[in-house]
Every structure is written in structure tokens, then in C-alpha cells.
N, C-alpha and C. Protein backbone atom coordinates (compact mmCIF):
# COMPACT_ATOMS: atom_id res chain seq x y z
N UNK A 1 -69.17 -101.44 41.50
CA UNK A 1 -70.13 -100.83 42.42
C UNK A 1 -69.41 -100.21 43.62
N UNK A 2 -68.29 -100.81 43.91
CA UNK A 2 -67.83 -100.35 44.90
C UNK A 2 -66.88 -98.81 44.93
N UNK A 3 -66.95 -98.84 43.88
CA UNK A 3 -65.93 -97.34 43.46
C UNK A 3 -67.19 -96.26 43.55
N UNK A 4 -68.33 -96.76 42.47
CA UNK A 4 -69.43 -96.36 42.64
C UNK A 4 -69.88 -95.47 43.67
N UNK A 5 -70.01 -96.46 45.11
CA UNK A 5 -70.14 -95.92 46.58
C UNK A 5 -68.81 -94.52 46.52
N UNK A 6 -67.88 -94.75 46.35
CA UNK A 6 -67.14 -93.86 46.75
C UNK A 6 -67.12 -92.69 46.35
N UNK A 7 -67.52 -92.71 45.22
CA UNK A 7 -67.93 -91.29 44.32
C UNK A 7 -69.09 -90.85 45.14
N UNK A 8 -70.30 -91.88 44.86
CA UNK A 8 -71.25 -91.44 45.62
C UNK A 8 -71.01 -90.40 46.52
N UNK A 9 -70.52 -91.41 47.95
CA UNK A 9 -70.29 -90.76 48.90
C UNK A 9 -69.23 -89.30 49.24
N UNK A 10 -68.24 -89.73 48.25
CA UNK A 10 -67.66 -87.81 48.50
C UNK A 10 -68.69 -86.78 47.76
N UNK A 11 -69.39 -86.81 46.88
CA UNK A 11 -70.48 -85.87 46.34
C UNK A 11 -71.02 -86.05 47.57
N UNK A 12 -71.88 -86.85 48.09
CA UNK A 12 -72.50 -86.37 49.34
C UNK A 12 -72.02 -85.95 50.17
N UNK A 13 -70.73 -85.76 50.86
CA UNK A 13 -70.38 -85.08 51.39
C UNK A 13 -70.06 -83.74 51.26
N UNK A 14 -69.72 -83.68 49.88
CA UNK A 14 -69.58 -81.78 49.34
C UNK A 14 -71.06 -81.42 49.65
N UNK A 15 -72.39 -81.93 49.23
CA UNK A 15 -73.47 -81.70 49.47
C UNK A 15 -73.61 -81.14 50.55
N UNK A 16 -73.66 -82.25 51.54
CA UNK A 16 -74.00 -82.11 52.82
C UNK A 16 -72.92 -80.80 53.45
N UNK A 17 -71.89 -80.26 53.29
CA UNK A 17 -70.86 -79.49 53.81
C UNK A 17 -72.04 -77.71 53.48
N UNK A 18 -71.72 -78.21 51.84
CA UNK A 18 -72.57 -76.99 51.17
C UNK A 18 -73.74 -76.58 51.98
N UNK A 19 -74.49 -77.24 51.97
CA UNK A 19 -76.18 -77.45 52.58
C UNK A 19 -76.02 -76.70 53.85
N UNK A 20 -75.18 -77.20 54.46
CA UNK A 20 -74.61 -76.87 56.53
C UNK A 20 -74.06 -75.59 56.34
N UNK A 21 -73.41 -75.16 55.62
CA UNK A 21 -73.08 -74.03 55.30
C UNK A 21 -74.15 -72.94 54.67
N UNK A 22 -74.74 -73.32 53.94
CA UNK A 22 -75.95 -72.13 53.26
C UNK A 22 -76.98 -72.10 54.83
N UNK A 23 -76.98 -72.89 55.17
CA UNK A 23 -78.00 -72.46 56.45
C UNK A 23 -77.38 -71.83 57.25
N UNK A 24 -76.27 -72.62 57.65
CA UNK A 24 -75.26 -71.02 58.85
C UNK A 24 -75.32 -69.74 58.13
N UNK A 25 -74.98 -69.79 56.90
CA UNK A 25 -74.98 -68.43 56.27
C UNK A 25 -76.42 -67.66 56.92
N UNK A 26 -77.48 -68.53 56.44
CA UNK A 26 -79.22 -67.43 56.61
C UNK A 26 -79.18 -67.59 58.13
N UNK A 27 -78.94 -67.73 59.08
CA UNK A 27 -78.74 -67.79 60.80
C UNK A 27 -77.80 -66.12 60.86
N UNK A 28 -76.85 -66.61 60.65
CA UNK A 28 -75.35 -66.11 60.85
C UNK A 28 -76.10 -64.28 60.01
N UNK A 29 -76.33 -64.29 58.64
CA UNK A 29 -76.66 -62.84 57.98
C UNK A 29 -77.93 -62.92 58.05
N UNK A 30 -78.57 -63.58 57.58
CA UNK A 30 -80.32 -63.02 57.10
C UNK A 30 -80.86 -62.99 58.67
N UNK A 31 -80.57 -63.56 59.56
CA UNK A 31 -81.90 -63.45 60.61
C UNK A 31 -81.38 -61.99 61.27
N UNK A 32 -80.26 -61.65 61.58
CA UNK A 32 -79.69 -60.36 62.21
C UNK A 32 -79.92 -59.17 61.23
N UNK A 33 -79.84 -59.44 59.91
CA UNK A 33 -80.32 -58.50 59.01
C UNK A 33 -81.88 -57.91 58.85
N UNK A 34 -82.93 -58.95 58.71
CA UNK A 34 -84.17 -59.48 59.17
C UNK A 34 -84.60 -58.50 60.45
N UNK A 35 -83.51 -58.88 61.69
CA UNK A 35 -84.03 -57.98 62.79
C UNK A 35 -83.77 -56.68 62.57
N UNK A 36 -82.78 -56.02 62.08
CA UNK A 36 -82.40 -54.54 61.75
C UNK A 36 -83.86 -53.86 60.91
N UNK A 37 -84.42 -54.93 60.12
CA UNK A 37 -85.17 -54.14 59.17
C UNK A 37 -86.72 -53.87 60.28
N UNK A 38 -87.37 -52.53 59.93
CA UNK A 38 -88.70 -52.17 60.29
C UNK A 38 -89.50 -53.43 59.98
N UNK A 39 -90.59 -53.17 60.75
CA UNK A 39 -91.59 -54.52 60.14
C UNK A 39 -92.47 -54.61 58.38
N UNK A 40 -92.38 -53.24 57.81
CA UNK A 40 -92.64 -52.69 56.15
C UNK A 40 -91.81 -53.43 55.52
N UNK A 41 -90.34 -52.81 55.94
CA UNK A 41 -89.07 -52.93 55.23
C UNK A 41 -89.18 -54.71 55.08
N UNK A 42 -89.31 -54.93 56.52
CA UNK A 42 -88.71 -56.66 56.38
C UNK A 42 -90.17 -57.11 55.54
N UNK A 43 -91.54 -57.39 55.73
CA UNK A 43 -92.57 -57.85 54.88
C UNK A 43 -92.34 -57.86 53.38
N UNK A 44 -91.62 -56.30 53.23
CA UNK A 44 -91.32 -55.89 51.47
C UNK A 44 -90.31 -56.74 51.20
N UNK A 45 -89.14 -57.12 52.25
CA UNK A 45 -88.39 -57.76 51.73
C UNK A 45 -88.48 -58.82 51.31
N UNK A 46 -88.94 -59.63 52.33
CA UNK A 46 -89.67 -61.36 52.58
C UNK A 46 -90.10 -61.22 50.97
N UNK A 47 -91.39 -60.49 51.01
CA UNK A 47 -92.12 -60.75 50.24
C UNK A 47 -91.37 -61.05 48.47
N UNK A 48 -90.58 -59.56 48.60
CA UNK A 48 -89.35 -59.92 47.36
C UNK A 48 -88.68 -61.54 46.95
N UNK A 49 -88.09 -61.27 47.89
CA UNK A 49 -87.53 -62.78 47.81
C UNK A 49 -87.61 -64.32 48.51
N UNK A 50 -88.73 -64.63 49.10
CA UNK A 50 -88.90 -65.28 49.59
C UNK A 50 -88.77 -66.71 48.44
N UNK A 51 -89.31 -66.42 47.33
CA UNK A 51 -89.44 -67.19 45.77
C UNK A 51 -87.82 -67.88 45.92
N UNK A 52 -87.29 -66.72 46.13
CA UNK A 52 -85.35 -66.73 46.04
C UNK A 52 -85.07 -67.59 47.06
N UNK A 53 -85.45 -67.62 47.89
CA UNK A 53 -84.63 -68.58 49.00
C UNK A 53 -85.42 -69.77 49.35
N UNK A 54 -86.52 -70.22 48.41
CA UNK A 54 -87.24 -71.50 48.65
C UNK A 54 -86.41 -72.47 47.44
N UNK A 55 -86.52 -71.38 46.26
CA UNK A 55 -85.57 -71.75 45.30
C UNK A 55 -83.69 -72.37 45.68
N UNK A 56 -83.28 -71.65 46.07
CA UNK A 56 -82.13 -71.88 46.65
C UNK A 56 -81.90 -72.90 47.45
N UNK A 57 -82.67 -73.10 48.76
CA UNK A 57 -82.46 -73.55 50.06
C UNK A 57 -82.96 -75.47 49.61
N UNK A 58 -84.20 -74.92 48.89
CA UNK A 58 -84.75 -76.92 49.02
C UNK A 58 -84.54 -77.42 47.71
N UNK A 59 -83.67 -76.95 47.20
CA UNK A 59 -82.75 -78.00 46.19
C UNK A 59 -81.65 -78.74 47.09
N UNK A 60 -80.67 -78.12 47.77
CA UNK A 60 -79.85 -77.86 48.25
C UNK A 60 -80.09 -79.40 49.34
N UNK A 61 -81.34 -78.75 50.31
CA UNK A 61 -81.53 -80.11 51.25
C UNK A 61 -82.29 -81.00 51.10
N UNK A 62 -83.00 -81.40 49.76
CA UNK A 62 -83.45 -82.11 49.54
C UNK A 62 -82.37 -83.52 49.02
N UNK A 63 -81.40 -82.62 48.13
CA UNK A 63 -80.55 -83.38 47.20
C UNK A 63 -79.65 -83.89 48.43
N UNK A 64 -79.23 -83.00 49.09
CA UNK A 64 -78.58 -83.80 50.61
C UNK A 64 -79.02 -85.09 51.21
N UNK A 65 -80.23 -84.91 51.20
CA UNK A 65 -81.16 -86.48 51.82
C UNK A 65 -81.04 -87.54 50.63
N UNK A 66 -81.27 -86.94 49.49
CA UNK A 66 -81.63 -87.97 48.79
C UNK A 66 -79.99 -88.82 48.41
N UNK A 67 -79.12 -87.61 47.72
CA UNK A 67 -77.38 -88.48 47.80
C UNK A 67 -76.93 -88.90 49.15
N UNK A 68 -77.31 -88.78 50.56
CA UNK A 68 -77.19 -89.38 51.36
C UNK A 68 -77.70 -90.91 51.58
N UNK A 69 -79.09 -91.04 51.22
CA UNK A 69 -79.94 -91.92 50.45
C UNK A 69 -79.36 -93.17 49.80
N UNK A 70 -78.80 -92.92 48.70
CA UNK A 70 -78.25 -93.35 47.65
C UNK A 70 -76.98 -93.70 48.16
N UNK A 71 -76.24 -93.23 48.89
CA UNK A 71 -74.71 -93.32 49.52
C UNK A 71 -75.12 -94.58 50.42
N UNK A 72 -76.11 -94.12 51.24
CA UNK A 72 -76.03 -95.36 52.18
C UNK A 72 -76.56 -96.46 51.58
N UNK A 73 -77.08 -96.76 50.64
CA UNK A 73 -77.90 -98.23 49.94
C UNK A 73 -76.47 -98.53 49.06
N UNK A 74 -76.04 -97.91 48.48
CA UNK A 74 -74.16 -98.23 47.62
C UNK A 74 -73.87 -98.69 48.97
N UNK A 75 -73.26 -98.57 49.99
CA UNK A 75 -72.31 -98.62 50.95
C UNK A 75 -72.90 -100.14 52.06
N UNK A 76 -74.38 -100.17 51.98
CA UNK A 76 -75.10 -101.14 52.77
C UNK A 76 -74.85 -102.19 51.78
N UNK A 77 -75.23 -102.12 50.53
CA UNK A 77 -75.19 -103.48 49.65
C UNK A 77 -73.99 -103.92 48.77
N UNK A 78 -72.49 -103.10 49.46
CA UNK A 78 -71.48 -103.48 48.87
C UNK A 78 -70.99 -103.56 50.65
N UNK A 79 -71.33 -103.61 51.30
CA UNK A 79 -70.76 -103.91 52.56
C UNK A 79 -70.04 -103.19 53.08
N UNK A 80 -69.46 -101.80 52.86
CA UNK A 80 -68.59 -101.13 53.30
C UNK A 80 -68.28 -100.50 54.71
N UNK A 81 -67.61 -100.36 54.87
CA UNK A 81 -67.21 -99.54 56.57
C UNK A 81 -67.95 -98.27 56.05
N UNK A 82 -68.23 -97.54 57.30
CA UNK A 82 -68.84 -96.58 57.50
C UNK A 82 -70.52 -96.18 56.96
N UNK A 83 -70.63 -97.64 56.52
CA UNK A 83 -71.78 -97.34 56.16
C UNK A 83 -73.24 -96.75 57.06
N UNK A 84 -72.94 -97.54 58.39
CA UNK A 84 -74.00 -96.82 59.28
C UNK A 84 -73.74 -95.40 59.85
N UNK A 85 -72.88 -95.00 59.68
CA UNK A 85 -72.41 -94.10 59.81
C UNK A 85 -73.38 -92.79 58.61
N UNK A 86 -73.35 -93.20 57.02
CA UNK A 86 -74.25 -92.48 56.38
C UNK A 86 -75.54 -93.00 56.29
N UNK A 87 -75.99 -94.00 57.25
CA UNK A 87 -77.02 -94.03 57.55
C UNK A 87 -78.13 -92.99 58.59
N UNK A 88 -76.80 -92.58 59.04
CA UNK A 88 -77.01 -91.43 59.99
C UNK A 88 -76.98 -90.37 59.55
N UNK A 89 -76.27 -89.63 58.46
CA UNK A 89 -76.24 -88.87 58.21
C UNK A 89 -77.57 -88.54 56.93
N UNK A 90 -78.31 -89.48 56.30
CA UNK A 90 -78.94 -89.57 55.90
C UNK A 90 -80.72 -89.17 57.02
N UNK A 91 -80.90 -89.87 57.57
CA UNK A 91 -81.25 -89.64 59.04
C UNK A 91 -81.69 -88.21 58.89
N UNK A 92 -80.38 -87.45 59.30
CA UNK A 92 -80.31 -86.25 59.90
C UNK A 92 -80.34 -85.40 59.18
N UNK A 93 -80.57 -85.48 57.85
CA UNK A 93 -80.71 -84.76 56.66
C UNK A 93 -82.37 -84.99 56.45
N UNK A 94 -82.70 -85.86 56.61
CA UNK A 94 -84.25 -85.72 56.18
C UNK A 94 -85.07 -85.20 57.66
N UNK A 95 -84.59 -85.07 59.12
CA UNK A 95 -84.90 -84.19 60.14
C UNK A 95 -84.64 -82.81 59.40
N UNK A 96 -83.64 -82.26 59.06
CA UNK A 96 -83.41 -80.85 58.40
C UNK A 96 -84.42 -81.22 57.86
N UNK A 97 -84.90 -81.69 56.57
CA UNK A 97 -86.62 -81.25 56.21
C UNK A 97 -87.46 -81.56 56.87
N UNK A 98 -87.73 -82.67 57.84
CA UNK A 98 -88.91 -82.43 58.54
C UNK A 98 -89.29 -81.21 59.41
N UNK A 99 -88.18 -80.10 59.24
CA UNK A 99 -88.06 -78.96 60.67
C UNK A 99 -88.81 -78.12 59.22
N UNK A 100 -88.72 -78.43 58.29
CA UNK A 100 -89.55 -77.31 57.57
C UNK A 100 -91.41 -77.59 57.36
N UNK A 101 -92.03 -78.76 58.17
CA UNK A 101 -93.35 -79.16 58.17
C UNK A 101 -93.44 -78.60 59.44
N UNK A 102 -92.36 -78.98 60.44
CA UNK A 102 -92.79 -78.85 61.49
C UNK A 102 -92.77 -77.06 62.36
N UNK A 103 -92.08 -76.40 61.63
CA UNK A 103 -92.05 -75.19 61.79
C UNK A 103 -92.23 -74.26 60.41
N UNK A 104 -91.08 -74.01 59.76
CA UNK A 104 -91.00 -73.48 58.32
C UNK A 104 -92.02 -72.93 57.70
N UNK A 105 -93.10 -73.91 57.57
CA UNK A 105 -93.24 -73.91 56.60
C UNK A 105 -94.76 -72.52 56.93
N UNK A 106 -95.50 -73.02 58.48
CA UNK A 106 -96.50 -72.34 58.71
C UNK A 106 -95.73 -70.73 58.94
N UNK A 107 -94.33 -70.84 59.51
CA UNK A 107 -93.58 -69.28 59.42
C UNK A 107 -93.52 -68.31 58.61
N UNK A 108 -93.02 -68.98 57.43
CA UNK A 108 -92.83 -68.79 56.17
C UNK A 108 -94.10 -68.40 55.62
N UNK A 109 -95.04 -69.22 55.71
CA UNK A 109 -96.61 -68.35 55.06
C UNK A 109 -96.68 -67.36 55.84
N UNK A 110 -96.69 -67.14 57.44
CA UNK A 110 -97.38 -66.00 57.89
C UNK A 110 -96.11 -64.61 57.86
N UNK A 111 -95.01 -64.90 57.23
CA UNK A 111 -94.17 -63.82 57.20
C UNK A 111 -94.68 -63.89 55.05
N UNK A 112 -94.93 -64.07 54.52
CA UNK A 112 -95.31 -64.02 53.26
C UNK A 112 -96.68 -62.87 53.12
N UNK A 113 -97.78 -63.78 54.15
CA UNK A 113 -98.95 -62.77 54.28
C UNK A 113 -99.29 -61.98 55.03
N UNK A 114 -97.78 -61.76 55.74
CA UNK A 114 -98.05 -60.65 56.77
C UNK A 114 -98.68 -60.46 57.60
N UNK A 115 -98.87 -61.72 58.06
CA UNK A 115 -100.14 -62.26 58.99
C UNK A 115 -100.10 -61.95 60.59
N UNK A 116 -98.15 -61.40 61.12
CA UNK A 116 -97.70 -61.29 62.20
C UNK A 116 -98.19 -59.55 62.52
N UNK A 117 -98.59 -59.55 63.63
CA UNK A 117 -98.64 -58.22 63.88
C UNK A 117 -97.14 -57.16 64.18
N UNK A 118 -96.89 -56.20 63.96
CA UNK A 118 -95.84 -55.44 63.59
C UNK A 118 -95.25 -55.51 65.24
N UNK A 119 -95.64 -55.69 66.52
CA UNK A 119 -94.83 -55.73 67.67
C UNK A 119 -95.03 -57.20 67.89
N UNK A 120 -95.33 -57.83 67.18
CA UNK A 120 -94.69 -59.37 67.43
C UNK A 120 -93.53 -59.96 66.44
N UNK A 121 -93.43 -58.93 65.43
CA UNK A 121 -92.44 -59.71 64.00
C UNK A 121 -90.96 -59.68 64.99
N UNK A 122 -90.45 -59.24 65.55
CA UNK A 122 -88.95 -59.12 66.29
C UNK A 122 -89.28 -60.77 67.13
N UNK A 123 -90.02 -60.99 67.83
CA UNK A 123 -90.16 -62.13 68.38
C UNK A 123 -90.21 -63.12 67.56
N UNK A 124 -91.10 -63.01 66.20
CA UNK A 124 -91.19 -64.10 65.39
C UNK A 124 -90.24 -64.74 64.74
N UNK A 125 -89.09 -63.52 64.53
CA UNK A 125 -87.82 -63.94 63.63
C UNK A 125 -87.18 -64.18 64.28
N UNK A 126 -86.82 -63.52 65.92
CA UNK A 126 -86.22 -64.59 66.38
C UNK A 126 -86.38 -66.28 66.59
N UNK A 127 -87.82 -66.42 66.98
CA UNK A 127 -87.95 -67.85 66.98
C UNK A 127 -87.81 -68.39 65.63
N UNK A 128 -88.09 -67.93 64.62
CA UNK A 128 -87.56 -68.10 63.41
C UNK A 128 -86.08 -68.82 63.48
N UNK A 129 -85.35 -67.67 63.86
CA UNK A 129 -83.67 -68.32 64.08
C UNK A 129 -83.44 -69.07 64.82
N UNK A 130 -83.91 -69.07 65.91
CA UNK A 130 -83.47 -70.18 66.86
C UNK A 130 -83.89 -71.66 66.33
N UNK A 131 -85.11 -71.61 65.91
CA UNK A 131 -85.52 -73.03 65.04
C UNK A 131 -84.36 -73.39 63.50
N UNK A 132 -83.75 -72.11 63.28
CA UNK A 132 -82.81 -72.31 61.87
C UNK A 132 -81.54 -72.55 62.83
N UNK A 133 -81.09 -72.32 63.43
CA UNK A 133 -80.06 -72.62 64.43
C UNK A 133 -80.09 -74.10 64.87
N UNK A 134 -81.52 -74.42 65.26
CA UNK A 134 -81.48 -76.12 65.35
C UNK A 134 -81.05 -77.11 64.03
N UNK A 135 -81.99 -76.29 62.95
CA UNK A 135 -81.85 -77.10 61.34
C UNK A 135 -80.04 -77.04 61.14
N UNK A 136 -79.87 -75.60 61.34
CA UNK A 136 -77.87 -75.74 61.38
C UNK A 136 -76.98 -77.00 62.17
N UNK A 137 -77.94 -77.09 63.43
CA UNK A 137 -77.47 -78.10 64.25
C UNK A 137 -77.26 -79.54 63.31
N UNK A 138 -78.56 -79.96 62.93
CA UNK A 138 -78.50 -80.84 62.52
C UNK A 138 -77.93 -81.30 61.06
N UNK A 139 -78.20 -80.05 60.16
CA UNK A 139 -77.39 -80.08 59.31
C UNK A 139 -75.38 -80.52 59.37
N UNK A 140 -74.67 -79.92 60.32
CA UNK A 140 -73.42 -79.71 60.76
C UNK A 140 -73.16 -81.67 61.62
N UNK A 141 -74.05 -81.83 62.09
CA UNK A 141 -74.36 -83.22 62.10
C UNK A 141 -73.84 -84.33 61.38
N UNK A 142 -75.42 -84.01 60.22
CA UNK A 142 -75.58 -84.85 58.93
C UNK A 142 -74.01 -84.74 58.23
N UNK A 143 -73.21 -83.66 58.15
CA UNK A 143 -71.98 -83.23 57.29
C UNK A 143 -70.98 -84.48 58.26
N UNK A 144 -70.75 -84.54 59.41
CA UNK A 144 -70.24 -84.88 59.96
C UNK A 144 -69.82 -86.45 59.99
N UNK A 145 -71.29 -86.96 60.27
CA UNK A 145 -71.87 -88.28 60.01
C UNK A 145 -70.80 -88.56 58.41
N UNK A 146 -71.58 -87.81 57.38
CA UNK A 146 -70.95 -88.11 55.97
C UNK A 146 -69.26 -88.03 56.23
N UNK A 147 -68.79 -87.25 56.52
CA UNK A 147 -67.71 -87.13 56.80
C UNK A 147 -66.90 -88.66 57.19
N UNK A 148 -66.75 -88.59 58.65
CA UNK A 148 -66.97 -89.86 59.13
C UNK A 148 -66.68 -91.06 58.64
N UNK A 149 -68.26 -91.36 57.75
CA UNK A 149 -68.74 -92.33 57.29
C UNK A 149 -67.22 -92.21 55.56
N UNK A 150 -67.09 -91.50 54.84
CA UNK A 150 -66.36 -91.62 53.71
C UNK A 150 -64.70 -91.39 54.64
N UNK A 151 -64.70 -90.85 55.25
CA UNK A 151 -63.12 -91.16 55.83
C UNK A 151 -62.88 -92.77 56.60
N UNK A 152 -64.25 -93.35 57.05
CA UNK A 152 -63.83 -95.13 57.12
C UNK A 152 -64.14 -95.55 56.41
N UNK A 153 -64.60 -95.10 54.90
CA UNK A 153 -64.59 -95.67 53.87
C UNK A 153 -63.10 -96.02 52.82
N UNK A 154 -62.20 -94.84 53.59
CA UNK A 154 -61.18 -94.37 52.79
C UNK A 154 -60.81 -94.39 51.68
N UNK A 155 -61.74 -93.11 51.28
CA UNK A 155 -61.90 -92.81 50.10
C UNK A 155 -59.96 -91.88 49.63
């Protein structure tokens, strides 16, 4: 069981690295791209792929929480160092999804149905980003935590 944990825990950490990274990516390109586009252009776009990046994005941070999950119950019930450590990072991985109830998710519908009026969409995507800028926060976190937590594991 105890090797177990260790596997565990470096997969969760590639996870969690991956995860922190695909969100800097949509901050870093899609929200500055997002602002370049007209309010047509960006709706047509959204609308295109929005399927694409729900697909993409909540595999990604779901599986983060959950092998974080799993890392910390291996690591709590074989006693290991660093275990509170991915207790935390576990934590801070399931905040990254709660930021999608608590914002996301009502965003995400009204950029789907176009529900924003065309001189408010520049405002919207920014607050858009700045709320994906927090989820980055915490994501870069959660990586950290894992990190951390499998380097006093010494793996």
C-alpha cells in the first residue's frame, strides 16, 4: 500500500501541474483573444466551442480533486509524511470547482445564450478572467501543495 501512495501521488501531481497549466493557458490566450473578437465574432465563437472546452477543462479538474482524493486517504492510512500537505492540495482542487457554481457556470450560460448585451460583453470577459485568474491561483496552489506533499514523501 505504501508504494501504492506513491504512484498515487506522483500521477496526482502530473494531474494537478497539467490542470494549473490548461487554465493559465485559457487566462494567458483565450480571454485576450476573447477580447480582440467583436461581440458576433466572440458569441459565434463561444457558441462553436464552448462543447470543446467543457469537454476538455472538467475532466481535467475533476480528476485533479478526485486523485488528490485518493492520494490523501493512501497517504493518511499508511501514515506518510506529507500527507496533510495533499490534504491541502486536495482542498484546493475541489475550490477550483466550486469557482465553477459559484461563478462559471451562470457566465458560461449567459455567454452561450447571448444573454450579455454587446457594450457589456468586454466587461463580462474581463470579469470572466479575473475570476479564471483566481481558479489559476488556486489551481498553481493545489500543484504546489501536491508537490510538496510527494517531495516529503520522497518519492
Amino acid at each position: 500500500m505504501n508504494k501504492l501512495s506513491k504512484i498515487s501521488g506522483f500521477v496526482t501531481v502530473i494531474v494537478l501541474g497539467l490542470t494549473a497549466g490548461a487554465m493559465l493557458t485559457e487566462a494567458v490566450i483565450l480571454v485576450p483573444f476573447w477580447l480582440s473578437l467583436s461581440p458576433p465574432d466572440f458569441f459565434d465563437w463561444y457558441a462553436k466551442n464552448q462543447a470543446a472546452l467543457v469537454n476538455y477543462y472538467s475532466p481535467l479538474e475533476i480528476w485533479s480533486a478526485v486523485l488528490a482524493l485518493v492520494s490523501s486517504l493512501l497517504m493518511l492510512v499508511t501514515k506518510q509524511e506529507g500527507k496533510w500537505s495533499m490534504v491541502a492540495a486536495t482542498l484546493f482542487s475541489i475550490f477550483v470547482i466550486l469557482t465553477f457554481f459559484v461563478f462559471f457556470k451562470d457566465a458560461n450560460a449567459a455567454f452561450n445564450a447571448r444573454s450579455i448585451p454587446n457594450d457589456k460583453l468586454s466587461l463580462a470577459i474581463t470579469t470572466w478572467g479575473n475570476w479564471q485568474w483566481f481558479r489559476v491561483g488556486l489551481g498553481i496552489i493545489a500543484f504546489g501543495l501536491g508537490l510538496f506533499s510527494v517531495q516529503s514523501n520522497k518519492i
